[in-house]
C-alpha atoms as a PDB file:
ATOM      1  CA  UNK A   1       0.000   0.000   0.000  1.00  0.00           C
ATOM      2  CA  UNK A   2       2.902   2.447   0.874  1.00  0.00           C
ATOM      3  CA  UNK A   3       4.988   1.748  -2.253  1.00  0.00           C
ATOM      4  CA  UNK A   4       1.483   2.334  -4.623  1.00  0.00           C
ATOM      5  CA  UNK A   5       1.405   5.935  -2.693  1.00  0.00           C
ATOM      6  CA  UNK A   6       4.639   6.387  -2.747  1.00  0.00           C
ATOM      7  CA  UNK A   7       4.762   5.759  -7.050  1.00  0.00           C
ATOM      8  CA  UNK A   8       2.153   8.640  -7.073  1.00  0.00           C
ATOM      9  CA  UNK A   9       3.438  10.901  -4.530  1.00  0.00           C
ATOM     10  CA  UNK A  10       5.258  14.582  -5.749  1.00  0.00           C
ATOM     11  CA  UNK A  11       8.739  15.826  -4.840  1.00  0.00           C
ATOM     12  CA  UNK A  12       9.937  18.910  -3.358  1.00  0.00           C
ATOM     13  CA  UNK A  13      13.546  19.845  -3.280  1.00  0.00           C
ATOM     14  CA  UNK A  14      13.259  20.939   0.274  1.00  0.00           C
ATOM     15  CA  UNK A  15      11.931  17.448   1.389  1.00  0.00           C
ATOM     16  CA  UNK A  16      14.999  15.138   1.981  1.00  0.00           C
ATOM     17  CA  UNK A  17      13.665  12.518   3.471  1.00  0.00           C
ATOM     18  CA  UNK A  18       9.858  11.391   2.143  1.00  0.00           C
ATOM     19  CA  UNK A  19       7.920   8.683   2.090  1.00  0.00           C
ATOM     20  CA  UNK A  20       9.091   5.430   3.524  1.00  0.00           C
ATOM     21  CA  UNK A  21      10.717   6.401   6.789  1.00  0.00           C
ATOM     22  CA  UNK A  22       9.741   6.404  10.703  1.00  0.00           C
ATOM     23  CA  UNK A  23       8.914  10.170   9.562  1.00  0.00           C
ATOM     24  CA  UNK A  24       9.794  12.928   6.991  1.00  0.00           C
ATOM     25  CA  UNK A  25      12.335  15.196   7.058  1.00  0.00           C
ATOM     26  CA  UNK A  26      12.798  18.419   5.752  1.00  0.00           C
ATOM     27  CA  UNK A  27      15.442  21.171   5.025  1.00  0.00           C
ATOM     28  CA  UNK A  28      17.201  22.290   8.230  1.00  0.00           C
ATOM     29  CA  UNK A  29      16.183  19.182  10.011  1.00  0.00           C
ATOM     30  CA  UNK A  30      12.602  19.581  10.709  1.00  0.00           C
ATOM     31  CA  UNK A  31      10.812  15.898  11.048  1.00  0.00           C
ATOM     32  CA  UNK A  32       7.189  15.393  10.938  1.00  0.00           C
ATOM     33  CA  UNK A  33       5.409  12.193  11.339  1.00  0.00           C
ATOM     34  CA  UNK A  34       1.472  11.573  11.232  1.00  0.00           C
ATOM     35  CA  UNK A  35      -0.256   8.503  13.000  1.00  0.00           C
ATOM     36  CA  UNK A  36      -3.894   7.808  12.817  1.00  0.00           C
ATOM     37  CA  UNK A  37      -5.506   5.740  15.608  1.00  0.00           C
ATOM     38  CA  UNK A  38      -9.520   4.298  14.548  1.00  0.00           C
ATOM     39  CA  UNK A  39     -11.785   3.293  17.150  1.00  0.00           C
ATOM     40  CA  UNK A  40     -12.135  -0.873  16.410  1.00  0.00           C
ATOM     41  CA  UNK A  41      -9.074  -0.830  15.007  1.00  0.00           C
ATOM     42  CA  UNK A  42      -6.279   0.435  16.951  1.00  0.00           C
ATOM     43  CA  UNK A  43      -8.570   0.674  20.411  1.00  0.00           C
ATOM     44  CA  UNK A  44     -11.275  -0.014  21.916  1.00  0.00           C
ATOM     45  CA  UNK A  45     -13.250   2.490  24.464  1.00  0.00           C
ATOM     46  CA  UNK A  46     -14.824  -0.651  26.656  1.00  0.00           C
ATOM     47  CA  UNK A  47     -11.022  -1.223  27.660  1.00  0.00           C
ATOM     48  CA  UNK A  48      -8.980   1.714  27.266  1.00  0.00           C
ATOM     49  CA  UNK A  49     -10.004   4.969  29.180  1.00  0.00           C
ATOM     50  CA  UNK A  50     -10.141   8.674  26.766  1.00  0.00           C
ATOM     51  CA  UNK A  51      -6.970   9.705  28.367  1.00  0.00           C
ATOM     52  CA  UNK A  52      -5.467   6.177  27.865  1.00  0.00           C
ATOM     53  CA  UNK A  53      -6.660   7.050  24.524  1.00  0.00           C
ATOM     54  CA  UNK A  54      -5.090  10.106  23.272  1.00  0.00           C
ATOM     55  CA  UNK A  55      -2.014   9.030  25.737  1.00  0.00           C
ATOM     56  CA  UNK A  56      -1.108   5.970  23.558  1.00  0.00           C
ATOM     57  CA  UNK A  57      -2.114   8.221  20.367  1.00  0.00           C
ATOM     58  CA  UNK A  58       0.624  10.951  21.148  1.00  0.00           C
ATOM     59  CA  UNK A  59       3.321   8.373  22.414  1.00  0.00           C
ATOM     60  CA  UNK A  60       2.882   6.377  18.873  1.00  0.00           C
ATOM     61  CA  UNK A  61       3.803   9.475  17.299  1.00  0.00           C
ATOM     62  CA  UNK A  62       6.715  11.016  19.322  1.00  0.00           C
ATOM     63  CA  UNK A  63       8.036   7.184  19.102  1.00  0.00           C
ATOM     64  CA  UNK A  64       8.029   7.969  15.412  1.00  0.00           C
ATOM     65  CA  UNK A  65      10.589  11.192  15.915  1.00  0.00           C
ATOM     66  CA  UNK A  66      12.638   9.125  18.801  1.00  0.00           C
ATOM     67  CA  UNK A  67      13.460   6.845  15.996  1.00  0.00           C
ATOM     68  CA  UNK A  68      14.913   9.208  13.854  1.00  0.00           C
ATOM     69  CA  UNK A  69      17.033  11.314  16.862  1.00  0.00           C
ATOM     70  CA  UNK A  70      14.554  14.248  17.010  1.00  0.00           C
ATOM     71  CA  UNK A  71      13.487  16.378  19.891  1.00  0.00           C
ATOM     72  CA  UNK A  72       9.680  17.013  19.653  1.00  0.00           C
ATOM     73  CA  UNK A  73       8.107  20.521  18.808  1.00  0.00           C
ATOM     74  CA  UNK A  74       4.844  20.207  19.155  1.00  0.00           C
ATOM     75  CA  UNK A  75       1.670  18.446  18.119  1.00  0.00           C
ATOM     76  CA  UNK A  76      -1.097  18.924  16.165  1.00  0.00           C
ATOM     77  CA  UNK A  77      -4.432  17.137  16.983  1.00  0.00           C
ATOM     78  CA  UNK A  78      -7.555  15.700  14.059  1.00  0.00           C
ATOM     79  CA  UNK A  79     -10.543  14.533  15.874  1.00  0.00           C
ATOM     80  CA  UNK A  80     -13.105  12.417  14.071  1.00  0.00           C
ATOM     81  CA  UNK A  81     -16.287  12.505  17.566  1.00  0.00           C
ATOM     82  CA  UNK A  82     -18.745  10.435  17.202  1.00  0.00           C
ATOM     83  CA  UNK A  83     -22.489  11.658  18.958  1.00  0.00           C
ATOM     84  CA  UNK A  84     -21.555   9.211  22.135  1.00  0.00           C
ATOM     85  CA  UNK A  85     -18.104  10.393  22.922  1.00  0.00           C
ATOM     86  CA  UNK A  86     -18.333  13.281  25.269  1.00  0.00           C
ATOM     87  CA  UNK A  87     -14.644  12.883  27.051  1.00  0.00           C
ATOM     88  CA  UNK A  88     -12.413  15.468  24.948  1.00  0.00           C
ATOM     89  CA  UNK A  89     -10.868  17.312  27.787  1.00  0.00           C
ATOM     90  CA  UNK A  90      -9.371  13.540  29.300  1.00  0.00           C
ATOM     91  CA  UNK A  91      -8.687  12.828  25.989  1.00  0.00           C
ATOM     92  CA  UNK A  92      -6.638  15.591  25.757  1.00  0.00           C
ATOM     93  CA  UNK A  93      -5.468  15.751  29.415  1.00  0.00           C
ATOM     94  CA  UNK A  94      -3.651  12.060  28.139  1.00  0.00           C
ATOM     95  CA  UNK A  95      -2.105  13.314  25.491  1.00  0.00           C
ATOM     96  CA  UNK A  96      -1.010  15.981  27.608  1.00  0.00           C
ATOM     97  CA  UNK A  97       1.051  13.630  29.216  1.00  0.00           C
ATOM     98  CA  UNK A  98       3.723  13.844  27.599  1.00  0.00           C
ATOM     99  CA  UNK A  99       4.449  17.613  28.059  1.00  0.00           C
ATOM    100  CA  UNK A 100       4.713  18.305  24.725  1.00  0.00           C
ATOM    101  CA  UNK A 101       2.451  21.618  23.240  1.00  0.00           C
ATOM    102  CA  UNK A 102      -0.256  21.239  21.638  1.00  0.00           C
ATOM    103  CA  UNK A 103      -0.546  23.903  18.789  1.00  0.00           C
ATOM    104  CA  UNK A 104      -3.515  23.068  16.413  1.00  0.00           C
ATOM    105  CA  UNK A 105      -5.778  20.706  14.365  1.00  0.00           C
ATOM    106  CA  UNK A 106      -8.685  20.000  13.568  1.00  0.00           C
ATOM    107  CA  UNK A 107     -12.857  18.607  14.645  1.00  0.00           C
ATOM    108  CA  UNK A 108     -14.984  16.632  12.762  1.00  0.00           C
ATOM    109  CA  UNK A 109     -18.086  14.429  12.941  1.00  0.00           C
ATOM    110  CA  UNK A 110     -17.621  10.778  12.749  1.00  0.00           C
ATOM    111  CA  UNK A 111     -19.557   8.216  12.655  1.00  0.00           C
ATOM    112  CA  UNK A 112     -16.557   6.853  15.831  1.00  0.00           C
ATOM    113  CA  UNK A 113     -13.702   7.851  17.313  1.00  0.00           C
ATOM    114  CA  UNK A 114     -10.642   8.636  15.687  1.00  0.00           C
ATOM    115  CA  UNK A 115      -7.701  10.243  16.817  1.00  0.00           C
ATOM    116  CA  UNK A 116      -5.144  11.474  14.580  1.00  0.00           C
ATOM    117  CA  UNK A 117      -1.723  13.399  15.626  1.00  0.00           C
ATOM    118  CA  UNK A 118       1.064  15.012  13.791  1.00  0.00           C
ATOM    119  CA  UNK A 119       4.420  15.351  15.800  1.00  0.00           C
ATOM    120  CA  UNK A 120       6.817  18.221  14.660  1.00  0.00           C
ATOM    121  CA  UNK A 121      10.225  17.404  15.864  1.00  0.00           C
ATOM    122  CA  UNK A 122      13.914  18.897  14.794  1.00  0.00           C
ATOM    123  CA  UNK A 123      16.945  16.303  14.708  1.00  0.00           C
ATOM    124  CA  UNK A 124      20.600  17.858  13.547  1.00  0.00           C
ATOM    125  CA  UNK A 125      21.368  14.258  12.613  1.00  0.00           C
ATOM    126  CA  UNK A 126      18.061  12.082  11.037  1.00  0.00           C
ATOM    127  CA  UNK A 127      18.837   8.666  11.555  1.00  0.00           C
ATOM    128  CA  UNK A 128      17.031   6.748   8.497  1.00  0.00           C
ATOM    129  CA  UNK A 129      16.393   3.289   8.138  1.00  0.00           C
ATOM    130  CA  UNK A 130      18.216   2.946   5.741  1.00  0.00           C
ATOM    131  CA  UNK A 131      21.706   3.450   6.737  1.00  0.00           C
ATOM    132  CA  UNK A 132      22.802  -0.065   8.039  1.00  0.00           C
ATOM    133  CA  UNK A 133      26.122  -1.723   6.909  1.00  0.00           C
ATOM    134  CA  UNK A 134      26.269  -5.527   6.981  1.00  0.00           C
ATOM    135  CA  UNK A 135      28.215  -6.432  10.459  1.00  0.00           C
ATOM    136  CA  UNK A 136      26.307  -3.950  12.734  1.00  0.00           C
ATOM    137  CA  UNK A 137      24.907  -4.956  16.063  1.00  0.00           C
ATOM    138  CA  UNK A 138      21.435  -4.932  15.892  1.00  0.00           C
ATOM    139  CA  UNK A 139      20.263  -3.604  19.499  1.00  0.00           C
ATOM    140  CA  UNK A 140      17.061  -2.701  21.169  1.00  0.00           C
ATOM    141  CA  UNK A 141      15.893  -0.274  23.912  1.00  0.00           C
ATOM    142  CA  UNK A 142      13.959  -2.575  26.632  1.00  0.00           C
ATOM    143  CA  UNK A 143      11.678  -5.523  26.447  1.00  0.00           C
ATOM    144  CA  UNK A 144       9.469  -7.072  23.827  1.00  0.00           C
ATOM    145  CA  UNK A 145       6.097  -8.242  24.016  1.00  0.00           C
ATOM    146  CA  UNK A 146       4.942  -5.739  26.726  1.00  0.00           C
ATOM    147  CA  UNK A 147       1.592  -5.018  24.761  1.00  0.00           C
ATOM    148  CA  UNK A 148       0.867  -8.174  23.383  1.00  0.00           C
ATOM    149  CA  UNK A 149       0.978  -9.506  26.564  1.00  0.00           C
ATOM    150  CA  UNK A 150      -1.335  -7.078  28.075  1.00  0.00           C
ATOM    151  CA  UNK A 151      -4.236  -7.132  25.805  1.00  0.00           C
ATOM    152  CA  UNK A 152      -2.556  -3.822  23.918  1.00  0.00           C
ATOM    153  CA  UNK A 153      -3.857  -1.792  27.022  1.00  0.00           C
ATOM    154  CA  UNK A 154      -0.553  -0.862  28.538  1.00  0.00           C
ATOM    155  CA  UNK A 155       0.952   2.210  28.557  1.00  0.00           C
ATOM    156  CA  UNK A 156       3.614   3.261  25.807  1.00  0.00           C
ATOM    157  CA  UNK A 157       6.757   5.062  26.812  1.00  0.00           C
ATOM    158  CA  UNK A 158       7.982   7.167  23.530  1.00  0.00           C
ATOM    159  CA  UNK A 159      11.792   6.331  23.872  1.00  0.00           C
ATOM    160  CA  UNK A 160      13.220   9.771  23.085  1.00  0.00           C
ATOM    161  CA  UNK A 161      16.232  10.280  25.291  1.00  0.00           C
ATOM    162  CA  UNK A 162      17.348   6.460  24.672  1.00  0.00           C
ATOM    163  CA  UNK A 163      16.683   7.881  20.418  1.00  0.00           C
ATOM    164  CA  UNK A 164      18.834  10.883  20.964  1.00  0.00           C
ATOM    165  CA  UNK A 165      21.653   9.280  22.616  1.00  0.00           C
ATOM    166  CA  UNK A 166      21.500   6.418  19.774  1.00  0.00           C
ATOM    167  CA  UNK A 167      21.541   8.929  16.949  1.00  0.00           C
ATOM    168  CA  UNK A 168      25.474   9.886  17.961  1.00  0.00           C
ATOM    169  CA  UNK A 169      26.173   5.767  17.165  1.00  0.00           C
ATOM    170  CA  UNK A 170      23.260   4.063  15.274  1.00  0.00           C
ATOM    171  CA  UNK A 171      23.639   3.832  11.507  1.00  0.00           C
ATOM    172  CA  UNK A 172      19.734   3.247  11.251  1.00  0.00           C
ATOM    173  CA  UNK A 173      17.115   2.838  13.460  1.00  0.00           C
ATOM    174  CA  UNK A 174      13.182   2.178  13.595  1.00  0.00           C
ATOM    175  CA  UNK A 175      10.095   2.071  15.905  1.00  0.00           C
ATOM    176  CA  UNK A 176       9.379  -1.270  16.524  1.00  0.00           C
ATOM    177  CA  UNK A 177       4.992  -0.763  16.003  1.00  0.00           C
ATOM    178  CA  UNK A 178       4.204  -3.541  14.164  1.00  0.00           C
ATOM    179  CA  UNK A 179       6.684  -6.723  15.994  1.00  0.00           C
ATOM    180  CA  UNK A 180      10.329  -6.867  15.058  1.00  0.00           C
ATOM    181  CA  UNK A 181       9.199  -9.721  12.765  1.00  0.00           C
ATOM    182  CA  UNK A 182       7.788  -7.411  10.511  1.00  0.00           C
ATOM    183  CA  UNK A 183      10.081  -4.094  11.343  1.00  0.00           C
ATOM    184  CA  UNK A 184      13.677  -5.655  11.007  1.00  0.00           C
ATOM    185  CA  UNK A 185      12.478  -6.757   8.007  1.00  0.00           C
ATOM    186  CA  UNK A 186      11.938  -3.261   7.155  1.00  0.00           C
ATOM    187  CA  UNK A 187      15.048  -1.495   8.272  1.00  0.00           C
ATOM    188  CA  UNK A 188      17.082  -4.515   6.646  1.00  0.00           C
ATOM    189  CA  UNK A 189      15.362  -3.806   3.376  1.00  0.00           C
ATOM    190  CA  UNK A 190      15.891  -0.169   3.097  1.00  0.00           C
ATOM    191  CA  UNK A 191      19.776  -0.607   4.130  1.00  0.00           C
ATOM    192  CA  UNK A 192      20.191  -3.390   1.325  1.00  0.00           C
ATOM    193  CA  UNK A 193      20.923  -5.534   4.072  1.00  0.00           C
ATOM    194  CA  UNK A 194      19.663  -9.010   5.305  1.00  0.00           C
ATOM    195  CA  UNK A 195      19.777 -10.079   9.221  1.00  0.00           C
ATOM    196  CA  UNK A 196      20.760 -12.302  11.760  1.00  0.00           C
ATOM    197  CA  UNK A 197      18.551 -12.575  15.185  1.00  0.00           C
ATOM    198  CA  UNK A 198      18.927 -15.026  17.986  1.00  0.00           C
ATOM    199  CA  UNK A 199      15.304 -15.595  19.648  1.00  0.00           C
ATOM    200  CA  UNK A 200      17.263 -16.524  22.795  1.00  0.00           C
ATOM    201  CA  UNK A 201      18.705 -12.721  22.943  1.00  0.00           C
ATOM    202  CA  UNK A 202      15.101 -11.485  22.683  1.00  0.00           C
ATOM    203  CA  UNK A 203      14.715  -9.416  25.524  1.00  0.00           C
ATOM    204  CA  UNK A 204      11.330 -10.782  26.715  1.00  0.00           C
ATOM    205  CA  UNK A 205       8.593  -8.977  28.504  1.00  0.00           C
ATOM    206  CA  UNK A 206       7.548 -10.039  31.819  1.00  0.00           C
ATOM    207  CA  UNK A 207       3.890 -12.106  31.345  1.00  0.00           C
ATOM    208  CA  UNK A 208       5.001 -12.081  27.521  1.00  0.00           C
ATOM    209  CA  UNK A 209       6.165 -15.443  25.144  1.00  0.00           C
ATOM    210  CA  UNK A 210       9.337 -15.384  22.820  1.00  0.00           C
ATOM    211  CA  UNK A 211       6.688 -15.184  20.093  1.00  0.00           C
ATOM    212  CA  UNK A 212       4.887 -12.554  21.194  1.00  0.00           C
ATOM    213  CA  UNK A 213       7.846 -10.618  21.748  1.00  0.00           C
ATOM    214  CA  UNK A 214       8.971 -11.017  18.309  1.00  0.00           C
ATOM    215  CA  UNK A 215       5.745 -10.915  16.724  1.00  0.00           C
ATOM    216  CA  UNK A 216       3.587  -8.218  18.690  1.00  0.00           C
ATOM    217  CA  UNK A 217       3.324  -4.782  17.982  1.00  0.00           C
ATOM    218  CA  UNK A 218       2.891  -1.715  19.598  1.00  0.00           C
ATOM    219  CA  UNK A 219       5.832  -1.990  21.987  1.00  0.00           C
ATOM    220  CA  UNK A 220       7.451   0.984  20.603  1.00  0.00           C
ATOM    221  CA  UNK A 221      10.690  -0.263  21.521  1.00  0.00           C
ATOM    222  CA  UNK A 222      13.796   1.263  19.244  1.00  0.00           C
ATOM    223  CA  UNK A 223      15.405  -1.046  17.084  1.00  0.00           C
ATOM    224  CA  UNK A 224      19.266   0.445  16.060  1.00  0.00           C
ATOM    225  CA  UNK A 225      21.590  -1.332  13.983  1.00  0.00           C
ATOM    226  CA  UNK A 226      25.572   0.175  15.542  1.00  0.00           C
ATOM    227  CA  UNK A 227      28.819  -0.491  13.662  1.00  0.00           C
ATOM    228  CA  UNK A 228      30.645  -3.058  15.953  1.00  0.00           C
ATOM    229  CA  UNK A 229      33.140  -0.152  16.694  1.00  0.00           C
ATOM    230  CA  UNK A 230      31.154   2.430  18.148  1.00  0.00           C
ATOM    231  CA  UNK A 231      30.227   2.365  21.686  1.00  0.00           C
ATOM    232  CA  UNK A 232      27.334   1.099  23.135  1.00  0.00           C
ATOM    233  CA  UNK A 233      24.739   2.823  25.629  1.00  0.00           C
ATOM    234  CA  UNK A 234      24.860   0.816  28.839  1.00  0.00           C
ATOM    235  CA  UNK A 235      21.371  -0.342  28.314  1.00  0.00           C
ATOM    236  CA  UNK A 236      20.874  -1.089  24.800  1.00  0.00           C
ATOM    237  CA  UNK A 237      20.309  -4.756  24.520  1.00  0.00           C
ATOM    238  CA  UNK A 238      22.213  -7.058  21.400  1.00  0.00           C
ATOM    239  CA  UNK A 239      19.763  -9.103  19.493  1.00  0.00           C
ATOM    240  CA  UNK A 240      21.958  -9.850  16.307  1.00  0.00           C
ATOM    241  CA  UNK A 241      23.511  -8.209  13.260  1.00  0.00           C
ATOM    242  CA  UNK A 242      22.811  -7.330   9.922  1.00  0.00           C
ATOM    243  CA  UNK A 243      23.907  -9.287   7.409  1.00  0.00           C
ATOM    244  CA  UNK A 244      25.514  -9.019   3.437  1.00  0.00           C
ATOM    245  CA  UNK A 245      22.772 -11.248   2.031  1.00  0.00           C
ATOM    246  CA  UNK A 246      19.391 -10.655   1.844  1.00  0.00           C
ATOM    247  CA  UNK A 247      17.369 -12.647   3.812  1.00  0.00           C
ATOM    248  CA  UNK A 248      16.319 -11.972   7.441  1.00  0.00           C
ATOM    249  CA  UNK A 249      16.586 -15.034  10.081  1.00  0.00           C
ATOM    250  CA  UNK A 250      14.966 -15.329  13.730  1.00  0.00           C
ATOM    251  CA  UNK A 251      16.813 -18.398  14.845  1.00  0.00           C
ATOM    252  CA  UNK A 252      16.118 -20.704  17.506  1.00  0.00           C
ATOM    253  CA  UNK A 253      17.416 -22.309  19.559  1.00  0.00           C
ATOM    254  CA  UNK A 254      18.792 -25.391  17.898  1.00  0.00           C
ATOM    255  CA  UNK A 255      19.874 -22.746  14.923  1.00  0.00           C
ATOM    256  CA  UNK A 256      16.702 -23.398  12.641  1.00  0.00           C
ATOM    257  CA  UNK A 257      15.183 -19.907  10.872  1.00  0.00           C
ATOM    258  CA  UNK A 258      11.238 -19.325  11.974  1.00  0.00           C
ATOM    259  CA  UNK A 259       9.001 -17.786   9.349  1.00  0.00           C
ATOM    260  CA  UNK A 260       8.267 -14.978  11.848  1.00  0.00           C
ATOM    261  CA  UNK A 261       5.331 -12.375  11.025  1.00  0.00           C
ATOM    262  CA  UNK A 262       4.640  -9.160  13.079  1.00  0.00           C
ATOM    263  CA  UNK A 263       1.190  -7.144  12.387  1.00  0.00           C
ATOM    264  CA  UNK A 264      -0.094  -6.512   8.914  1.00  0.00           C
ATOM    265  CA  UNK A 265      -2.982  -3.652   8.815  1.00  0.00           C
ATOM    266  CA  UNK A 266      -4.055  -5.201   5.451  1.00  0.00           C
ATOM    267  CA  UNK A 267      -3.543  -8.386   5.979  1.00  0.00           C
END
């Protein structure tokens, strides 16, 4: 679906970084990312409070920026309300949370909920996916699985500082939304690279499986890949490396590859 957009999509000289990314990028480092979250789809009101709501709505997006090194600007806010949904001011009280400003958007009628956020960010140094080198570490920022686990109720914690500090060492780096399965395969693609991953090194989520911790999404984790010279942030976690052919292996533990899938939206 992104590649058919992408074929019809126009250019700008002053966008460097389009379609294809964690986010855009523009001239003098400006990144802007867009995430749309559909009641039924992405949540469900009978288990996820309106602040819960627009909380895990912001943090999708300023995960978005932390994967390509930016500090967030602000956010701007589309509301699709439905005629039952009278909780607005916790719904933006969660997205609130995150103590970044709020500077604009836009209301509309909808037949339900949906919440849609921009995230304006600056980074002097974009990291892009697509910068990986076979040999590099492949490393993540915490555990896997967290919101598969939970029933994709619990909270998300956009890992900005953990992005910032990776963006002096990482080579290319992603938001882990949809399951490494599926984003690894991503980052490994647009670097020309293929992968290596021990399911053993999988740092697993307390309550979570191996497999849901490679094939769950939502975690929000950062996935880097760092050349094997640069130093490593005390808690960045090894998983594997990227490799000089193409194809991307989740290995267990007797060595065999698993045909490993993370979350499709159109599948």
């Amino acid at each position: 679906m992104v590649e058919r957009i992408a074929r019809l999509a126009g250019s700008d000289p002053r966008v460097e970084v389009g379609i294809g990314d964690d986010a855009a990028v523009l001239a003098g480092g400006l990144v802007l990312s867009t995430d749309m979250h559909v009641e039924g789809v992405h949540f469900r009101r009978e288990t996820l409070t309106a602040a819960e709501i627009g909380a895990r709505a912001a943090a999708a997006n300023l995960s978005d920026l932390a994967a390509m090194g930016a500090e967030p600007i602000c956010l701007l806010l589309a509301l699709g309300i439905p005629p039952d949904f009278g909780e607005i001011d916790a719904l933006v009280e969660g997205i609130a949370t995150h103590e970044v400003a709020l500077a604009g958007g836009d209301l509309s009628r909808a037949d339900s909920l949906m919440v849609s956020i921009t995230a304006v960010g600056r980074a002097a140094r974009p990291v892009l996916r697509s910068g990986g080198r076979p040999g590099d570490r492949l490393v993540v920022t915490g555990p896997l699985g967290t919101q598969a686990a939970s029933g994709y109720t619990a909270p998300i914690v956009p890992r900005l500082a953990e992005g910032a500090e990776l963006a002096g060492v990482a080579t290319a780096m992603i938001d882990l939304s949809d399951g490494i399965a599926t984003d690894l395969r991503r980052l490994a693609a647009a670097s020309g690279c293929g992968a290596r991953v021990e399911l053993a090194a999988l740092p697993v989520a307390e309550g979570a499986t191996q497999e849901q911790a490679a094939c769950g999404g939502e975690d929000h984790e950062l996935l880097a890949a760092v050349p094997v010279e640069a130093p490593l942030p005390a808690w960045a976690i090894v998983i594997g490396e990227l490799t000089g052919g193409g194809a991307v292996e989740f290995l267990d533990a007797a060595g065999v590859s698993l045909d490993l899938h993370g979350y499709d939206h159109f599948a």
